[in-house]
C-alpha atoms as a PDB file:
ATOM      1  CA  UNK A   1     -21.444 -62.936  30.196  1.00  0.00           C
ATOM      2  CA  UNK A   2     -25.030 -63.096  30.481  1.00  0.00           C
ATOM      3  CA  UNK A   3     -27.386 -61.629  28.169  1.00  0.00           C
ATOM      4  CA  UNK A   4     -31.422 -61.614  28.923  1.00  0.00           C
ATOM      5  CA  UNK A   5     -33.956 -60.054  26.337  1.00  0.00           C
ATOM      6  CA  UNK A   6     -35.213 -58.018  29.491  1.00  0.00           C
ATOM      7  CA  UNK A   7     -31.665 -55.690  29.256  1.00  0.00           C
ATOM      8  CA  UNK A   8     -32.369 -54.748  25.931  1.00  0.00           C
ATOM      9  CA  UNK A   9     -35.773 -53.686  26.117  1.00  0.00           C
ATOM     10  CA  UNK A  10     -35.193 -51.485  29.655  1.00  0.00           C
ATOM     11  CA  UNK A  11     -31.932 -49.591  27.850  1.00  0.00           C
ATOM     12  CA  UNK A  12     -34.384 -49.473  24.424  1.00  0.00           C
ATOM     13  CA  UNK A  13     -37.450 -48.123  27.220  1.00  0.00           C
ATOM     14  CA  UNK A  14     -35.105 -45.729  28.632  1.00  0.00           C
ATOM     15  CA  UNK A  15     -33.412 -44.488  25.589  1.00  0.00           C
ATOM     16  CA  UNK A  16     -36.887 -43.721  24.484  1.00  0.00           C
ATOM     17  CA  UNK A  17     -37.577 -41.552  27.524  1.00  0.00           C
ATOM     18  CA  UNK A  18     -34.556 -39.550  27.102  1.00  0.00           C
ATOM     19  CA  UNK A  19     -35.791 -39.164  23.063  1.00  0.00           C
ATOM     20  CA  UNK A  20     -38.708 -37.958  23.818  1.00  0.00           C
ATOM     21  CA  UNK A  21     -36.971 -34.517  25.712  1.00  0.00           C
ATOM     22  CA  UNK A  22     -34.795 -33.832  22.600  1.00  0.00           C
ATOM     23  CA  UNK A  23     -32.594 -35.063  19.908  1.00  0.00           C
ATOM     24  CA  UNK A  24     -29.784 -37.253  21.094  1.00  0.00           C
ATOM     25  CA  UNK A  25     -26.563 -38.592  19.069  1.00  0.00           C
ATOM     26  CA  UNK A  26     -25.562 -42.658  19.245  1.00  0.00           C
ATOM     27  CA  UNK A  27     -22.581 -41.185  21.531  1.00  0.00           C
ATOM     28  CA  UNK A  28     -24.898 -39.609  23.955  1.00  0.00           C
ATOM     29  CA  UNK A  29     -27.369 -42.321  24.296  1.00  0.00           C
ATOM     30  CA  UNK A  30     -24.514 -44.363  24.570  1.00  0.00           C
ATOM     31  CA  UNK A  31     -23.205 -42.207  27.186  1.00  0.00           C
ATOM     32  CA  UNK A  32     -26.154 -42.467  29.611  1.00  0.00           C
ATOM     33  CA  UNK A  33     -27.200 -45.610  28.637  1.00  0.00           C
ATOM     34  CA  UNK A  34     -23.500 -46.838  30.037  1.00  0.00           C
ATOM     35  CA  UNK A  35     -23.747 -44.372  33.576  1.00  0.00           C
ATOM     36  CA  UNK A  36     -27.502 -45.838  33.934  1.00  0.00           C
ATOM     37  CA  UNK A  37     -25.873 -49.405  34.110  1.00  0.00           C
ATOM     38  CA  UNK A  38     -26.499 -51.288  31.015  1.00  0.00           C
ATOM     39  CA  UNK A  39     -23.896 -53.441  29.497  1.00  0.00           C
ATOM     40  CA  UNK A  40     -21.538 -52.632  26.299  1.00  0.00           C
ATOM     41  CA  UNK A  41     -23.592 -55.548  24.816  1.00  0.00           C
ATOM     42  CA  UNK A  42     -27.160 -54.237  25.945  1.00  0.00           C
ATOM     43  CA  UNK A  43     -25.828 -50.609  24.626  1.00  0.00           C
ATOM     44  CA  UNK A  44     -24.922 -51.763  21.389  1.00  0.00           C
ATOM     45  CA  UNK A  45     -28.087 -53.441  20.581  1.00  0.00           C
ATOM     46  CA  UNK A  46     -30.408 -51.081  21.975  1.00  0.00           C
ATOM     47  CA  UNK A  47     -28.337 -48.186  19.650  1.00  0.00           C
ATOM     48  CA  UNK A  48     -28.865 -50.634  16.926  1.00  0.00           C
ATOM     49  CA  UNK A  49     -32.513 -50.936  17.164  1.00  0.00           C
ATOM     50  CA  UNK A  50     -33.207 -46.886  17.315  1.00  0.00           C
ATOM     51  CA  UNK A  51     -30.944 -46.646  14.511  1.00  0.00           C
ATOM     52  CA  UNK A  52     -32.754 -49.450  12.322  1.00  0.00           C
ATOM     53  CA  UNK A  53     -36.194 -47.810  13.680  1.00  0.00           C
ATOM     54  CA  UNK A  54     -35.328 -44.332  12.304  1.00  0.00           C
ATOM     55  CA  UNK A  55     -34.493 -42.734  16.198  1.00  0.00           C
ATOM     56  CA  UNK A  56     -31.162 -42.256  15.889  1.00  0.00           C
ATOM     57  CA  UNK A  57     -29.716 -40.231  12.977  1.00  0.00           C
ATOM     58  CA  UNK A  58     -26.588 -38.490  13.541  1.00  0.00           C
ATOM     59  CA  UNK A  59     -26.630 -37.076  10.134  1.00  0.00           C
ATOM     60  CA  UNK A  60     -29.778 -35.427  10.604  1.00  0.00           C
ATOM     61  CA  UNK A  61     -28.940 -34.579  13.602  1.00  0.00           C
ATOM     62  CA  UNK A  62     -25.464 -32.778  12.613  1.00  0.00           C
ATOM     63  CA  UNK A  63     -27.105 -30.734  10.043  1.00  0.00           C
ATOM     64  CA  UNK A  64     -30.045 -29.294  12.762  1.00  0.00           C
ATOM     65  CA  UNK A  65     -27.085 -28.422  15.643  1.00  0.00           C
ATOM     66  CA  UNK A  66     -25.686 -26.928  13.019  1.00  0.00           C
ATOM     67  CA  UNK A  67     -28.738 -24.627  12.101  1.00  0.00           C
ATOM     68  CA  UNK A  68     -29.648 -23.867  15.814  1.00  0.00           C
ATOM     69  CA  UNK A  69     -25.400 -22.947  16.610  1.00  0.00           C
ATOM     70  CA  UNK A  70     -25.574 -20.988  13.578  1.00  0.00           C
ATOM     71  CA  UNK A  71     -28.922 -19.075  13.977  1.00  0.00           C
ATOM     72  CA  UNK A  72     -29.794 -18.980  16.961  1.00  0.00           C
ATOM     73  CA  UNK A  73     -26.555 -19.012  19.343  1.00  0.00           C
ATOM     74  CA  UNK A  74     -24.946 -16.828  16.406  1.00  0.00           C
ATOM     75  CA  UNK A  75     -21.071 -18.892  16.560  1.00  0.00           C
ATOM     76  CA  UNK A  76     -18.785 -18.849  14.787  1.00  0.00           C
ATOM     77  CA  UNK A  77     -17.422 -22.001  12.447  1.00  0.00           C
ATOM     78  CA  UNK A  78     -14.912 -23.367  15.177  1.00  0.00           C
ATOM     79  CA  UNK A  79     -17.675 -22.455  18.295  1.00  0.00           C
ATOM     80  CA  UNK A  80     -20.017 -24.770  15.614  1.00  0.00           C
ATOM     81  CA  UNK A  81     -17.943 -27.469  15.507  1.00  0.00           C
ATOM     82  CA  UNK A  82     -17.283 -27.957  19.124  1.00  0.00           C
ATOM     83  CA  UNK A  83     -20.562 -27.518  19.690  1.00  0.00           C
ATOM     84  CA  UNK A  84     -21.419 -30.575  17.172  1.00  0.00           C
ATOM     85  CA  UNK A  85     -18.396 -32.517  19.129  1.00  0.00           C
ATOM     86  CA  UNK A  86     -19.881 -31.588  22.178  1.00  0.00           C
ATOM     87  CA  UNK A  87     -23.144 -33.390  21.441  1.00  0.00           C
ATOM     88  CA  UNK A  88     -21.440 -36.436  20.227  1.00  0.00           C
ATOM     89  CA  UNK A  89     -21.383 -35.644  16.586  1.00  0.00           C
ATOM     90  CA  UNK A  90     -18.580 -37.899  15.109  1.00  0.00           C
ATOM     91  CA  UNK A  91     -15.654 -36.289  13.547  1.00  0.00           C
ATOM     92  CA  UNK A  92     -16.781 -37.170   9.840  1.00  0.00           C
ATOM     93  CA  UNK A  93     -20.574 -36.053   9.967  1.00  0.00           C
ATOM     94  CA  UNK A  94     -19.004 -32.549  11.362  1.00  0.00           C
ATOM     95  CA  UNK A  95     -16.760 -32.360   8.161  1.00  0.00           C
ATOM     96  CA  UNK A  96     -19.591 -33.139   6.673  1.00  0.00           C
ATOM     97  CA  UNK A  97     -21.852 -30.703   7.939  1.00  0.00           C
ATOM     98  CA  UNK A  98     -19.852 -27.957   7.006  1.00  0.00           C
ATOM     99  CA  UNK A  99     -19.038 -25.485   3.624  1.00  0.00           C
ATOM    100  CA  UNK A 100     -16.152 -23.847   3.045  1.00  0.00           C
ATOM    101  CA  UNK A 101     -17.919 -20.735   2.910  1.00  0.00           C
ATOM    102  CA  UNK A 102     -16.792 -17.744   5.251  1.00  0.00           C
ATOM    103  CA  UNK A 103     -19.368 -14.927   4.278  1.00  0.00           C
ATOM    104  CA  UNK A 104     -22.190 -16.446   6.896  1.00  0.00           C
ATOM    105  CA  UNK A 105     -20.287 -16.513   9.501  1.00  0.00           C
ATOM    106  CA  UNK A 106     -19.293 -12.864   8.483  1.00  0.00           C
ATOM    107  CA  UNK A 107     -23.154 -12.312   8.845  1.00  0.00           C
ATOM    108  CA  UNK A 108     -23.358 -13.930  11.764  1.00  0.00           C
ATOM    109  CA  UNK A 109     -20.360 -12.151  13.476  1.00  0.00           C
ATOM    110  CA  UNK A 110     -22.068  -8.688  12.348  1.00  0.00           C
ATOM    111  CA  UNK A 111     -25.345  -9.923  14.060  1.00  0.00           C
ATOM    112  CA  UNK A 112     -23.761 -10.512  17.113  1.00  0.00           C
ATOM    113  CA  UNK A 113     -21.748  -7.600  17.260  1.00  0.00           C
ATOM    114  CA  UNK A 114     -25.040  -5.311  16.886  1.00  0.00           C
ATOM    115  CA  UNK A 115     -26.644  -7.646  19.540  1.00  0.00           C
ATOM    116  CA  UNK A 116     -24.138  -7.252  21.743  1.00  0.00           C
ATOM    117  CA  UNK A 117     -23.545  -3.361  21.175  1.00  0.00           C
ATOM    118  CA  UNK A 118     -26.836  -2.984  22.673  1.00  0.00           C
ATOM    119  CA  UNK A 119     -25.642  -4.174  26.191  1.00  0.00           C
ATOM    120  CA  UNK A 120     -22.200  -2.439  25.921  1.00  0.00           C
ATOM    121  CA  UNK A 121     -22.489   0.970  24.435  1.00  0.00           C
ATOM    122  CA  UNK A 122     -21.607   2.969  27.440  1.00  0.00           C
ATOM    123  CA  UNK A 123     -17.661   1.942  27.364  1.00  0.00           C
ATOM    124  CA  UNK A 124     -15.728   3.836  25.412  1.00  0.00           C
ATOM    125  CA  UNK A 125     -14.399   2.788  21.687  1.00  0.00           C
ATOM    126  CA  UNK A 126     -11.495   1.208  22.579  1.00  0.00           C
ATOM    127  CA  UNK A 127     -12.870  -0.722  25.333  1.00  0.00           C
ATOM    128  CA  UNK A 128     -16.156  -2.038  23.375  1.00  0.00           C
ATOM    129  CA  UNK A 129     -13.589  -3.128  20.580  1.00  0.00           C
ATOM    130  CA  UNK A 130     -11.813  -5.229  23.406  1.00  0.00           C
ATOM    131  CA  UNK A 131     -14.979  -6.647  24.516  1.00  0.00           C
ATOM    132  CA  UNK A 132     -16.083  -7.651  20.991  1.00  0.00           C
ATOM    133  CA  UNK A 133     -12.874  -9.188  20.046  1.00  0.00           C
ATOM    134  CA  UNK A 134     -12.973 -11.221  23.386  1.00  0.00           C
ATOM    135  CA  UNK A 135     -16.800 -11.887  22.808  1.00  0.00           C
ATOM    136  CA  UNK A 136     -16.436 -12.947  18.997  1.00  0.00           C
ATOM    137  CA  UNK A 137     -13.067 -15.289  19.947  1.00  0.00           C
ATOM    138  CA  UNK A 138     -15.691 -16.953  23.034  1.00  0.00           C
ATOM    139  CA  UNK A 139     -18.061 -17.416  19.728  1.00  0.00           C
ATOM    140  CA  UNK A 140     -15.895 -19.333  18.151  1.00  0.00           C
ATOM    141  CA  UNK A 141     -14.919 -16.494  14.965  1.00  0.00           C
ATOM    142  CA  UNK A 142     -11.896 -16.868  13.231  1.00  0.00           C
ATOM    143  CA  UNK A 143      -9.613 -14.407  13.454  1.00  0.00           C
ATOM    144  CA  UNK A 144      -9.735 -13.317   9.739  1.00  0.00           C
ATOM    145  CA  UNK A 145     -13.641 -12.783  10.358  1.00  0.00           C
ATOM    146  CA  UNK A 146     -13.252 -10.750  14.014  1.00  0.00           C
ATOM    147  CA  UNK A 147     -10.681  -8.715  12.345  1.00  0.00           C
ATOM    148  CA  UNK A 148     -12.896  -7.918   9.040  1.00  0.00           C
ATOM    149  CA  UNK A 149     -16.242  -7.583  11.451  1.00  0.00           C
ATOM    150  CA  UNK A 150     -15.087  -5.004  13.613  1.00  0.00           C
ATOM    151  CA  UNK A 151     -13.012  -2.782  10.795  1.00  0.00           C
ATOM    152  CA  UNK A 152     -16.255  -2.619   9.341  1.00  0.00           C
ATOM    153  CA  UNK A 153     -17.857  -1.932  12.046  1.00  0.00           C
ATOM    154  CA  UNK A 154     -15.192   0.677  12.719  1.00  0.00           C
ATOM    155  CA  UNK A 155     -16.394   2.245   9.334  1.00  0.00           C
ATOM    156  CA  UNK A 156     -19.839   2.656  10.375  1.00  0.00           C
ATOM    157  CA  UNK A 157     -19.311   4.169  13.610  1.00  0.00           C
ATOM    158  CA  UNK A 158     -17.496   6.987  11.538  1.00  0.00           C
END
């Protein structure tokens, strides 16, 4: 198999270009890098180099998913981690990434349940329970939190 200098530095040019839109994990660049053309080989190196240079950090980049799935898309732990898998976030930096602590994503399932009570407080109780149960499992809650989240919010309707 032939290997010229010339392959590197176009899948290194072009990895750069898709850098400079957003944060990408090894998988992803390794992902378009392959569909653009570019060899195992050329891929390899090229990941190598961004890694070496500081462009690539899957760590880093684990830990900032994890902040914008948590605080800005509001899911829950499981809709975090798929998220994280999503991007290409290995296995072991997800583990990582995450605590074993449930009580923020028990403030994070009340946020979205008053965010989303805005848009669906013409249905009747029973029905906007349905919808929030159905909205907080698309979220990625646990059931133990969805269950806690809306008896409490059961309590303050009352």
């Amino acid at each position: 198999m032939s290997f010229s200098n010339e392959d590197k530095k176009d899948a290194v040019r072009y990895a750069y270009r898709l850098l400079s839109y957003r944060d990408r994990s090894a998988k992803e660049l390794a992902d378009k890098l392959k569909w653009k053309g570019f060899s195992e080989e050329t891929i390899q190196q090229a990941i190598n180099h961004l890694s070496e240079k500081g462009f690539i950090n899957d760590t880093a980049l684990a830990l900032s998913l994890r902040r914008i799935a948590e605080d800005a898309k509001l899911l829950g732990n499981l809709g975090v981690r798929i998220f994280l898998k999503r991007r290409g976030i290995p296995e072991g930096l997800i583990s990582d990434a995450f605590t074993d602590d449930d009580s923020d994503e028990i403030i994070r399932a009340e946020k979205a349940v008053n965010k989303k009570l805005k848009s669906i407080e013409n249905y009747s109780e029973e029905e906007i329970k349905k919808k929030m149960w159905r909205f907080l499992v698309r979220k990625g809650y646990s059931f133990s939190t969805i269950s806690r989240t809306l008896r409490q919010f059961k309590k303050k309707e009352e």
